[in-house]
Protein backbone atom coordinates (compact mmCIF):
# COMPACT_ATOMS: atom_id res chain seq x y z
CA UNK A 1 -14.68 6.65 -130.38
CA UNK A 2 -17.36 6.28 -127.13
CA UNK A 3 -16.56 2.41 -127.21
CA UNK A 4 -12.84 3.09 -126.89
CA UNK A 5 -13.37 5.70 -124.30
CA UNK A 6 -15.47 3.80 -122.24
CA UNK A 7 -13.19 0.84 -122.69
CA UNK A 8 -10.42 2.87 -121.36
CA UNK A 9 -13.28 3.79 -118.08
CA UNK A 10 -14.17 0.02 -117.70
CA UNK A 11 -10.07 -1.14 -117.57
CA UNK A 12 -9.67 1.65 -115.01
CA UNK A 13 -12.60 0.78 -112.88
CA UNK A 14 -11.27 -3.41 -113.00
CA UNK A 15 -7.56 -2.12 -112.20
CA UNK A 16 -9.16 -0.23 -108.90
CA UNK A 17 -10.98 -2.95 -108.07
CA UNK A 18 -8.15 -5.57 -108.13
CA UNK A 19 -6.35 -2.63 -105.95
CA UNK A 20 -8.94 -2.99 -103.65
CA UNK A 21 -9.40 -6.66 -103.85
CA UNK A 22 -5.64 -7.15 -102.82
CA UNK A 23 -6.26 -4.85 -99.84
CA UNK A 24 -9.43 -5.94 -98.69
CA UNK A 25 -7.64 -9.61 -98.85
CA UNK A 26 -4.54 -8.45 -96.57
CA UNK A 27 -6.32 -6.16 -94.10
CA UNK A 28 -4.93 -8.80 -91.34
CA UNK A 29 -1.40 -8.83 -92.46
CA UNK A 30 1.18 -7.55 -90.60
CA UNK A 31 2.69 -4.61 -91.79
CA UNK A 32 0.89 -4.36 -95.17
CA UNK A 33 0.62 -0.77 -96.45
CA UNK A 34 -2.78 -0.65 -98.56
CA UNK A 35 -2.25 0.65 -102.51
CA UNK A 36 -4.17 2.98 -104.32
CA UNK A 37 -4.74 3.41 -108.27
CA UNK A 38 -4.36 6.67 -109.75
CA UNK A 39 -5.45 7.43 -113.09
CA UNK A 40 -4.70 10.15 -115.35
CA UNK A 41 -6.58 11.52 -118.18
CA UNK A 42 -5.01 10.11 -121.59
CA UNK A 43 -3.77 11.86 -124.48
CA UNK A 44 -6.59 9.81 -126.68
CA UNK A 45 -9.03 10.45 -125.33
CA UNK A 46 -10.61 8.22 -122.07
CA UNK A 47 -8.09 7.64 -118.87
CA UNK A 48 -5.19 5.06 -118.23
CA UNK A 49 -3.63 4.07 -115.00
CA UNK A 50 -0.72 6.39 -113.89
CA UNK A 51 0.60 4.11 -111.34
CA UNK A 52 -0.91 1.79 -108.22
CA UNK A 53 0.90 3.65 -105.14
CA UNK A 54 1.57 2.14 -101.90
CA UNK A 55 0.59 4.56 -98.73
CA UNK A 56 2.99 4.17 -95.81
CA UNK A 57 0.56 5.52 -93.05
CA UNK A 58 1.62 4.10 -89.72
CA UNK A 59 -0.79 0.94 -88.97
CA UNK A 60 -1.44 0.41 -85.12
CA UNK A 61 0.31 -1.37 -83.14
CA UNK A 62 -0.58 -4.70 -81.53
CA UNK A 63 0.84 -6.29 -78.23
CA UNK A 64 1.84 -9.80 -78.28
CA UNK A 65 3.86 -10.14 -75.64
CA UNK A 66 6.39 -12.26 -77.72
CA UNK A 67 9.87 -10.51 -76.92
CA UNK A 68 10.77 -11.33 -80.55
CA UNK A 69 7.87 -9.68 -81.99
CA UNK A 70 9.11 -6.03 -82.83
CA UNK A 71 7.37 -3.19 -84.31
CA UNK A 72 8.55 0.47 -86.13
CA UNK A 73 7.21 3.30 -84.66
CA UNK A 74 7.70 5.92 -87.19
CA UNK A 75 9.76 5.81 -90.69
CA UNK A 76 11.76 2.70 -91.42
CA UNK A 77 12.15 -0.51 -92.52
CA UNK A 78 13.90 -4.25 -91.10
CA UNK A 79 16.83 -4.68 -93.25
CA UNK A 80 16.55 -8.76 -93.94
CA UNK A 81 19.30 -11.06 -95.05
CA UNK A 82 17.30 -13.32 -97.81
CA UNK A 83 19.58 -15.71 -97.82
CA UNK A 84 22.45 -13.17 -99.42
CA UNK A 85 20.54 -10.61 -100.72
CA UNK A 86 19.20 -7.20 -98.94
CA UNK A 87 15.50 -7.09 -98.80
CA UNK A 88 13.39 -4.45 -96.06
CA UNK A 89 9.91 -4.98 -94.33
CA UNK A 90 7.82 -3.16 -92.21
CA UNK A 91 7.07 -7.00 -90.84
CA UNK A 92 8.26 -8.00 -87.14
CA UNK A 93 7.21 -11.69 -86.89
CA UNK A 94 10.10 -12.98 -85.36
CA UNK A 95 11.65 -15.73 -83.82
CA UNK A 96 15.01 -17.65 -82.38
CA UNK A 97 16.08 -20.18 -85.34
CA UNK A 98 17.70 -23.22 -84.62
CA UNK A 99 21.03 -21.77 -85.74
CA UNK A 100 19.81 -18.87 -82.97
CA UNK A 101 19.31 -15.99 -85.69
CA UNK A 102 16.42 -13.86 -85.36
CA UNK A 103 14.90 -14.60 -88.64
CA UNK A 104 11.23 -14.81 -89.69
CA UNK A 105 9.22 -17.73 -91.58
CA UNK A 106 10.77 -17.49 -94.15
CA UNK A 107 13.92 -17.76 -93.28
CA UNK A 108 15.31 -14.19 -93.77
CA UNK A 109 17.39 -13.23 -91.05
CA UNK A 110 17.18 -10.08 -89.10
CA UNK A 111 20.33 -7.76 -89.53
CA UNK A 112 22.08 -5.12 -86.67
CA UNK A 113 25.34 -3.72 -85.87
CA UNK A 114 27.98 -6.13 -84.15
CA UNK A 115 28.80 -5.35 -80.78
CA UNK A 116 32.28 -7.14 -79.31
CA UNK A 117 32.65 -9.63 -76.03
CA UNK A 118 32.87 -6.60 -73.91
CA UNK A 119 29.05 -5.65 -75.31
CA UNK A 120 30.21 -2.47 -77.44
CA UNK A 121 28.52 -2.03 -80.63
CA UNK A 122 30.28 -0.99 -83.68
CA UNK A 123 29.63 -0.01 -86.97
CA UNK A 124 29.62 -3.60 -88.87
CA UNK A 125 26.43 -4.66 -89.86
CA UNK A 126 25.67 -8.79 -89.67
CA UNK A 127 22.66 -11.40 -89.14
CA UNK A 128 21.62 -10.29 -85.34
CA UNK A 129 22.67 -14.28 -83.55
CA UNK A 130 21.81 -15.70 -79.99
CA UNK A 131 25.04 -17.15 -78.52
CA UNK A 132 24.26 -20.62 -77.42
CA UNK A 133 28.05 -20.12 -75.56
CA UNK A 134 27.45 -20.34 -71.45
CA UNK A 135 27.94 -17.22 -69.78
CA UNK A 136 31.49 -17.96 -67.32
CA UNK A 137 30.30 -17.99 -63.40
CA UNK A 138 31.39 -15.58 -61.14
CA UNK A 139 32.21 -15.94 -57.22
CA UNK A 140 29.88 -13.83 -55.04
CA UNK A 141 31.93 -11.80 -52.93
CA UNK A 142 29.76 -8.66 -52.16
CA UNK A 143 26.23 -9.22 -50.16
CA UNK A 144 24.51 -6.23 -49.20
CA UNK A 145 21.49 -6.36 -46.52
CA UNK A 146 18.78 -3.65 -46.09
CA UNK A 147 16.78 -4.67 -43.05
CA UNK A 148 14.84 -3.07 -40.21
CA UNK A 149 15.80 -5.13 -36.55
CA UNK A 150 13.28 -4.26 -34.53
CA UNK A 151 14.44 -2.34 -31.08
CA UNK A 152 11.91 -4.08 -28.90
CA UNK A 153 13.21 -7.64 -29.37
CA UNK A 154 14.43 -9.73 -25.88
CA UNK A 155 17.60 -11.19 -25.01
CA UNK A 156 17.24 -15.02 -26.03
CA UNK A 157 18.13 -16.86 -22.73
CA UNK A 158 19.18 -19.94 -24.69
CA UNK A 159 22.76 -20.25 -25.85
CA UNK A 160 23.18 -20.24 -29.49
CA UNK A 161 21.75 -22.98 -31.67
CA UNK A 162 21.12 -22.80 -35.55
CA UNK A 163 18.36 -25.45 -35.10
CA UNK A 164 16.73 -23.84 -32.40
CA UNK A 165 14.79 -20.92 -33.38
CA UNK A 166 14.56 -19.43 -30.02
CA UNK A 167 17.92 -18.75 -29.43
CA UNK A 168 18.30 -16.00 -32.06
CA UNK A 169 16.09 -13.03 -33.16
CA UNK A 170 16.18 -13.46 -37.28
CA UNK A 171 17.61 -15.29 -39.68
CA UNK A 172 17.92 -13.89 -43.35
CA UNK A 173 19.26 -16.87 -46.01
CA UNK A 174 20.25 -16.26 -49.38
CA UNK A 175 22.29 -18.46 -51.97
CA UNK A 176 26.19 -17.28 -52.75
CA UNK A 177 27.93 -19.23 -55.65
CA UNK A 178 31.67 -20.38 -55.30
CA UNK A 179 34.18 -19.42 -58.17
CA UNK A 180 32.52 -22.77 -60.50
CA UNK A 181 29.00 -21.56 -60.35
CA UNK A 182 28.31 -23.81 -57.64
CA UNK A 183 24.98 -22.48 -55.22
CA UNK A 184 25.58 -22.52 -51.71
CA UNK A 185 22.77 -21.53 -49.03
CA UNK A 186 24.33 -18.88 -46.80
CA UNK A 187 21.95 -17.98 -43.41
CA UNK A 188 22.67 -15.16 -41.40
CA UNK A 189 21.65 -14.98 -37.72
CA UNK A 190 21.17 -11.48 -35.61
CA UNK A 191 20.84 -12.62 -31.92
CA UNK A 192 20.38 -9.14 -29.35
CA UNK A 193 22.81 -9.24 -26.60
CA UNK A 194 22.60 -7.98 -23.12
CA UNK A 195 24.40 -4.51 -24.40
CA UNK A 196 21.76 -1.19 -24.95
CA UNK A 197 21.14 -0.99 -28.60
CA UNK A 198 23.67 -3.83 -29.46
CA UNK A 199 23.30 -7.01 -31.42
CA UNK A 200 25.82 -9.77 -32.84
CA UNK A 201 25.78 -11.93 -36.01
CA UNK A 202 26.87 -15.13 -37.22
CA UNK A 203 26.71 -16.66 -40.40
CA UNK A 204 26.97 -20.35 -41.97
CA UNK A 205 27.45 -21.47 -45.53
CA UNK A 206 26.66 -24.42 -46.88
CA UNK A 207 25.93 -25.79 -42.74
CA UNK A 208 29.42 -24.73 -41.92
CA UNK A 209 29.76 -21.56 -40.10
CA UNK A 210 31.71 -19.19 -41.74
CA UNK A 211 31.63 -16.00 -39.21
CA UNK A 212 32.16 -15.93 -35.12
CA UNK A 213 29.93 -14.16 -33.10
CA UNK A 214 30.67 -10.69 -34.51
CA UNK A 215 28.95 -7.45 -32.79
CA UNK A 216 26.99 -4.74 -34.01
CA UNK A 217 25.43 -1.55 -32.27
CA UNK A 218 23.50 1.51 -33.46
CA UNK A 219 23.10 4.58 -32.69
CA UNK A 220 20.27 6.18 -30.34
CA UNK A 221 18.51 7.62 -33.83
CA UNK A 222 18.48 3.87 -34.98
CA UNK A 223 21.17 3.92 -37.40
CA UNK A 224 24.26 1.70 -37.71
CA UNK A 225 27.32 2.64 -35.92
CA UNK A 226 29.62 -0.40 -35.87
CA UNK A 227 31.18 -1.90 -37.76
CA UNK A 228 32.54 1.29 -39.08
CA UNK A 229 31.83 1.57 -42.45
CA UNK A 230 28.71 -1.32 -41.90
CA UNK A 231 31.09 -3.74 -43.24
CA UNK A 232 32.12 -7.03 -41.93
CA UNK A 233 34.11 -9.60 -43.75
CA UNK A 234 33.77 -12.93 -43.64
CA UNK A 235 37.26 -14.63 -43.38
CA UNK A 236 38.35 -16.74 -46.38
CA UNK A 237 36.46 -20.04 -46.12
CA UNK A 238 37.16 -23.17 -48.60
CA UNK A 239 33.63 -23.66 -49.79
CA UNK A 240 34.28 -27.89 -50.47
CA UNK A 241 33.92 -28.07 -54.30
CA UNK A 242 37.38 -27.76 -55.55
CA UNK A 243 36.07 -23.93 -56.38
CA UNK A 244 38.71 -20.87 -55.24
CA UNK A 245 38.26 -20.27 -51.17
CA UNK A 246 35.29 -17.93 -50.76
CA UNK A 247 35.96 -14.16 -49.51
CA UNK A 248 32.75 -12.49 -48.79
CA UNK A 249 32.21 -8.94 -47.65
CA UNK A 250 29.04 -8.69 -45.73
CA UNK A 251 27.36 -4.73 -46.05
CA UNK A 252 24.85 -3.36 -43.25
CA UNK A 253 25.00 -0.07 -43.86
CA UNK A 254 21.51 0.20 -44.29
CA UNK A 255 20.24 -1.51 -41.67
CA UNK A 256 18.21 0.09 -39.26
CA UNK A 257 17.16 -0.44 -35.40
CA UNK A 258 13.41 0.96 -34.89
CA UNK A 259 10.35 -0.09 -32.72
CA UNK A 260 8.99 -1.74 -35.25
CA UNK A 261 8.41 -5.09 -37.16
CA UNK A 262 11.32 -7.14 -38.52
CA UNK A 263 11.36 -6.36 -42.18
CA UNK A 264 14.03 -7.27 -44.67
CA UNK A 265 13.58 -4.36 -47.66
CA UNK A 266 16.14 -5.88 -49.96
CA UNK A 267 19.36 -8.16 -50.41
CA UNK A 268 21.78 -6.86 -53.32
CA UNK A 269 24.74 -9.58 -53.89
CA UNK A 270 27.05 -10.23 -57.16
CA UNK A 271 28.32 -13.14 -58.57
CA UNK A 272 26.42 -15.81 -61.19
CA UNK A 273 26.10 -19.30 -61.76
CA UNK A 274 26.93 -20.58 -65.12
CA UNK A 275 24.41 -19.74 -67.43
CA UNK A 276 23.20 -21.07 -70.97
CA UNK A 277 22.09 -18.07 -73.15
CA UNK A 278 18.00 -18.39 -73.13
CA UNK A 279 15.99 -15.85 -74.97
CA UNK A 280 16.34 -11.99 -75.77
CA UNK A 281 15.63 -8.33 -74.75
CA UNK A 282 15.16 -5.49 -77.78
CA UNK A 283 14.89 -1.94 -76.08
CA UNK A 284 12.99 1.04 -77.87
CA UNK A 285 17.10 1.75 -79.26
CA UNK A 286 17.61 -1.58 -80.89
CA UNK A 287 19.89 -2.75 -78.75
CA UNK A 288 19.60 -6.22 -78.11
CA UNK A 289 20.33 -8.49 -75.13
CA UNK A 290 21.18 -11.92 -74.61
CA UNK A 291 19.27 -13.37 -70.95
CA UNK A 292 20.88 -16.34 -70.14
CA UNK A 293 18.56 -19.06 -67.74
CA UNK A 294 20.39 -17.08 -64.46
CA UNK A 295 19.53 -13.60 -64.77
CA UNK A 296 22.32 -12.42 -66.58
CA UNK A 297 22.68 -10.33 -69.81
CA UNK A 298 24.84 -9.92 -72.47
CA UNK A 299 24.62 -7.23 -74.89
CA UNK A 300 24.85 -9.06 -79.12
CA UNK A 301 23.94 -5.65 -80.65
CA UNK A 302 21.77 -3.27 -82.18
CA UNK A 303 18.60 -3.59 -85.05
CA UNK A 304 19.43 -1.74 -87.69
CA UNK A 305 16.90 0.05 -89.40
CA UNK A 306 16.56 1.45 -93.19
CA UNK A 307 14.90 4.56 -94.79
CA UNK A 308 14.70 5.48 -98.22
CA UNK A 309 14.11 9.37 -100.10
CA UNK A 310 11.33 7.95 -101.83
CA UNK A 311 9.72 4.72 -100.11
CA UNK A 312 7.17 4.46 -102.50
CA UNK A 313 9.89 3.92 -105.16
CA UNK A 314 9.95 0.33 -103.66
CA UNK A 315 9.82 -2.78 -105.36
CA UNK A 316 7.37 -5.18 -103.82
CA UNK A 317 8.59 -9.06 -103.73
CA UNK A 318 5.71 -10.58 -102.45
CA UNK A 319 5.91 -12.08 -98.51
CA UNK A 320 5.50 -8.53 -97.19
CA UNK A 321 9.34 -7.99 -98.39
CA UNK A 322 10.55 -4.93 -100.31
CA UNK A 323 13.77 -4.11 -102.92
CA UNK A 324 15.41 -0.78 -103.51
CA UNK A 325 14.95 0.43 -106.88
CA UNK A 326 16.12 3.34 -108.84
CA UNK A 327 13.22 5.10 -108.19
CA UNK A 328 13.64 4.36 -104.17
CA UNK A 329 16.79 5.27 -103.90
CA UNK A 330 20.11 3.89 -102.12
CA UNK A 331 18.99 2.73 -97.86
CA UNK A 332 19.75 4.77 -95.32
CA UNK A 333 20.72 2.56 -92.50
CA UNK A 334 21.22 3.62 -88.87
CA UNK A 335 20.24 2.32 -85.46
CA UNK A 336 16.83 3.37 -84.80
CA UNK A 337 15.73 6.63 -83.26
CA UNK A 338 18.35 7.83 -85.57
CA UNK A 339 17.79 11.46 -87.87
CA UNK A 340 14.16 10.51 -88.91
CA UNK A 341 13.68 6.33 -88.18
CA UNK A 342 11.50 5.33 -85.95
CA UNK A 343 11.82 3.56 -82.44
CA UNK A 344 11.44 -0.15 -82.15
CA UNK A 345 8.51 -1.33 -79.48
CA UNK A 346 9.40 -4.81 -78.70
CA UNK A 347 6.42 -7.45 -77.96
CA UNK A 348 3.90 -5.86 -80.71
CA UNK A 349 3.47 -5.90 -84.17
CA UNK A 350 2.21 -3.27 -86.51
CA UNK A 351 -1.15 -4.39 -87.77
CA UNK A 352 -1.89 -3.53 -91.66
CA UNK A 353 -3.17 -0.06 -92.47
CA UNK A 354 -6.14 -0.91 -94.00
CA UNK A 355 -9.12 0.71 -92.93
CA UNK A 356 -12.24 -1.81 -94.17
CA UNK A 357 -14.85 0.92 -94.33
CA UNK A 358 -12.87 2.82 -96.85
CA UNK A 359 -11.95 0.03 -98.74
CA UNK A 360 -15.67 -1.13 -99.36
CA UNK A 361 -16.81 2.33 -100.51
CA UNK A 362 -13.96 2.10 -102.60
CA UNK A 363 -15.48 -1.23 -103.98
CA UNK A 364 -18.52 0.26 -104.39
CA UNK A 365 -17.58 3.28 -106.39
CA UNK A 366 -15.67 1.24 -108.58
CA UNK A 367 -18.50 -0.54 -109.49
CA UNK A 368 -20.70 2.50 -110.42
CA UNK A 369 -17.70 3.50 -112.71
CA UNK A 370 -17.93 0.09 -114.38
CA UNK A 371 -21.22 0.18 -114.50
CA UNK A 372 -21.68 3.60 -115.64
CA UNK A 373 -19.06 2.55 -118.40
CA UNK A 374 -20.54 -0.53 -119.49
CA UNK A 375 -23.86 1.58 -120.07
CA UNK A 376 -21.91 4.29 -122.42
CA UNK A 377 -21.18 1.09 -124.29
CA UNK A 378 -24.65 -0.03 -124.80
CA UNK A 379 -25.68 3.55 -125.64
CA UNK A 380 -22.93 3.46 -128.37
CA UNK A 381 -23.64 -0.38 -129.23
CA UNK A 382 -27.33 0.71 -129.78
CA UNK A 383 -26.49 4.22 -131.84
CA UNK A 384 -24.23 2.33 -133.72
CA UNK A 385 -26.99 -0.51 -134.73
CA UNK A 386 -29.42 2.66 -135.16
CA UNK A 387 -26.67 3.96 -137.72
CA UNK A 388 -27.02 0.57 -139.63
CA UNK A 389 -30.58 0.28 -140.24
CA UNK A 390 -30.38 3.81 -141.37
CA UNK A 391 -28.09 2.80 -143.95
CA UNK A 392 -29.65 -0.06 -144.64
């Protein structure tokens, strides 16, 4: 009976040790959730293994800077197309494919709710997908200009010349795109004039000018006071590439006449060249954006995340992948931040839980219990031969 019993110890102390083993081995891998063996007492006599559970402590999170990297904080899992079947993971290593999924190394694609041209997301889950279609350019038609014109500036005594720098006050350029997406540089030119508190601008596209000597005043306070409005429109103007003629509505209602410094605070203008769909943007909701090489975004859709009543009821597949099982449950998928999952941080990954100190005292207490065991079979193995020679 002792050599059974302690058989039973020495089984239990090897099973803990593999436990620990395995955990000591992935303390670097992303997302791993360390195990632990519990044992029971059994009905024999000696102890048996009840069950090696997973603990789903949150690990920290690392920053990679990688926009495709992502990271749960809180409860929830990636739901994972393995190449038709559902499988969850708690690991983020992503990337673009050459398809343009978001899948990980081993080819299991990321899944998220759909969202339509217009960028509205819906309820129909598929493989999250990078366009490569080009985003359709836009004609600028709107430039806004935030500027300080300083009140102590002279009357040029030149006449005015775009190449000659003396015969105007400032000159703010920006680019404006035609209806094809083609760039054109667009300079505007504030000259003062000989009337108190009054200017007049001009402005040229593409070397052409586009706008007559057109005048401005402000107020006594500094503020704008004509146009009315602070809006002047530049007549319709055939921009030379076969694009739509160009109607452009130039805004100063924020410009300002003070004793100070030239300063231009800010230039706000729409329109967009035609853009190729580059790389993505996951917010803390999910949702996921499309940046194409000029600026512009597209909404694609929306991470969806999975939670089960029992997450320890998991099966484990091996490559930090997981399978619903009876014992799990059915998933619970929503977008995150939803009833109790967790927010996504884009650019970090969740490191493993694995504390190292703990694991190595673990180590060593298994060992005692082997140890202690093998010794209760030595005792036995030596009252056993004692038995013998008695007999004998």
């Amino acid at each position: 009976m002792p050599l059974t019993i302690a058989q039973t110890g020495i089984n239990a102390g090897f099973s803990r040790l593999r436990t620990t083993a395995n955990n000591i081995a992935n303390s670097s891998t992303t997302g791993f959730k360390q195990s632990r063996t519990e044992t029971v007492e059994s009905a024999g006599g000696g102890v048996k293994v009840a069950r090696v559970a997973e603990q789903p402590s949150q690990g920290l999170n690392q920053t990679t800077g990688n926009s495709t990297d992502l990271s749960i904080q809180g409860n929830g899992f990636f739901r994972l197309n393995d190449h038709g079947e559902t499988v969850y993971s708690r690991d983020g290593q992503f990337q673009i494919d050459s398809d343009g999924y978001v899948s990980n190394s081993r080819g299991q694609r990321l899944t998220g709710f759909n969202a339509n041209e217009n960028g509205i997301i819906d309820g129909s889950v598929k493989d999250l997908r990078l366009s490569s279609d080009q985003l359709q350019p836009s004609a600028t038609t709107e430039v806004s200009i935030n500027a300080n014109f300083n009140a102590n500036n002279s009357v040029p005594t030149t006449s005015f010349d775009p190449s000659d720098a003396s015969s105007y006050n400032n000159r703010i350029s920006m680019d404006v795109v035609d209806s094809l997406g083609v760039s054109h540089q667009a300079d505007i030119y504030f000259r003062e004039t000989t009337g108190s508190n009054q200017m007049e601008a001009m402005a040229y596209i593409g070397g052409k000018q586009v706008l007559a000597p057109t005048a401005i005043e402000f107020s006594t306070s500094g503020g704008l006071i004509s146009p009315m409005g602070g809006e002047i429109n530049i007549p319709a103007f055939d921009p030379g590439t076969g694009a739509d003629n160009m109607n452009i509505s130039l805004d100063l209602s924020d410009a300002t006449r003070y004793a100070s410094d030239f300063s231009l605070n800010e230039i706000k203008q729409n329109g967009q060249s035609a853009g190729q769909n580059r790389q993505i943007q996951i917010d803390q909701n999910g949702v996921v954006s499309s940046l194409a090489a000029n600026g512009e975004s597209q909404v694609i859709g929306q991470v969806a995340l999975a939670d089960f009543s029992n997450p320890q009821g998991l099966g484990k597949l091996g490559d930090n992948t997981y399978a619903a099982t009876y014992g799990s449950g059915d998933a619970f998928t929503a977008a995150p931040g939803t009833g109790n999952l967790g927010q996504i941080n884009a650019g970090s990954l969740e490191e493993s839980n694995v504390s190292l100190q703990d694991q190595l005292i673990d180590m060593k207490l298994s060992q005692y219990d082997i140890e202690a065991n093998v010794k209760v079979l030595q005792a036995a193995d030596e009252m056993m031969g004692s038995l013998i020679n008695i007999k004998a």
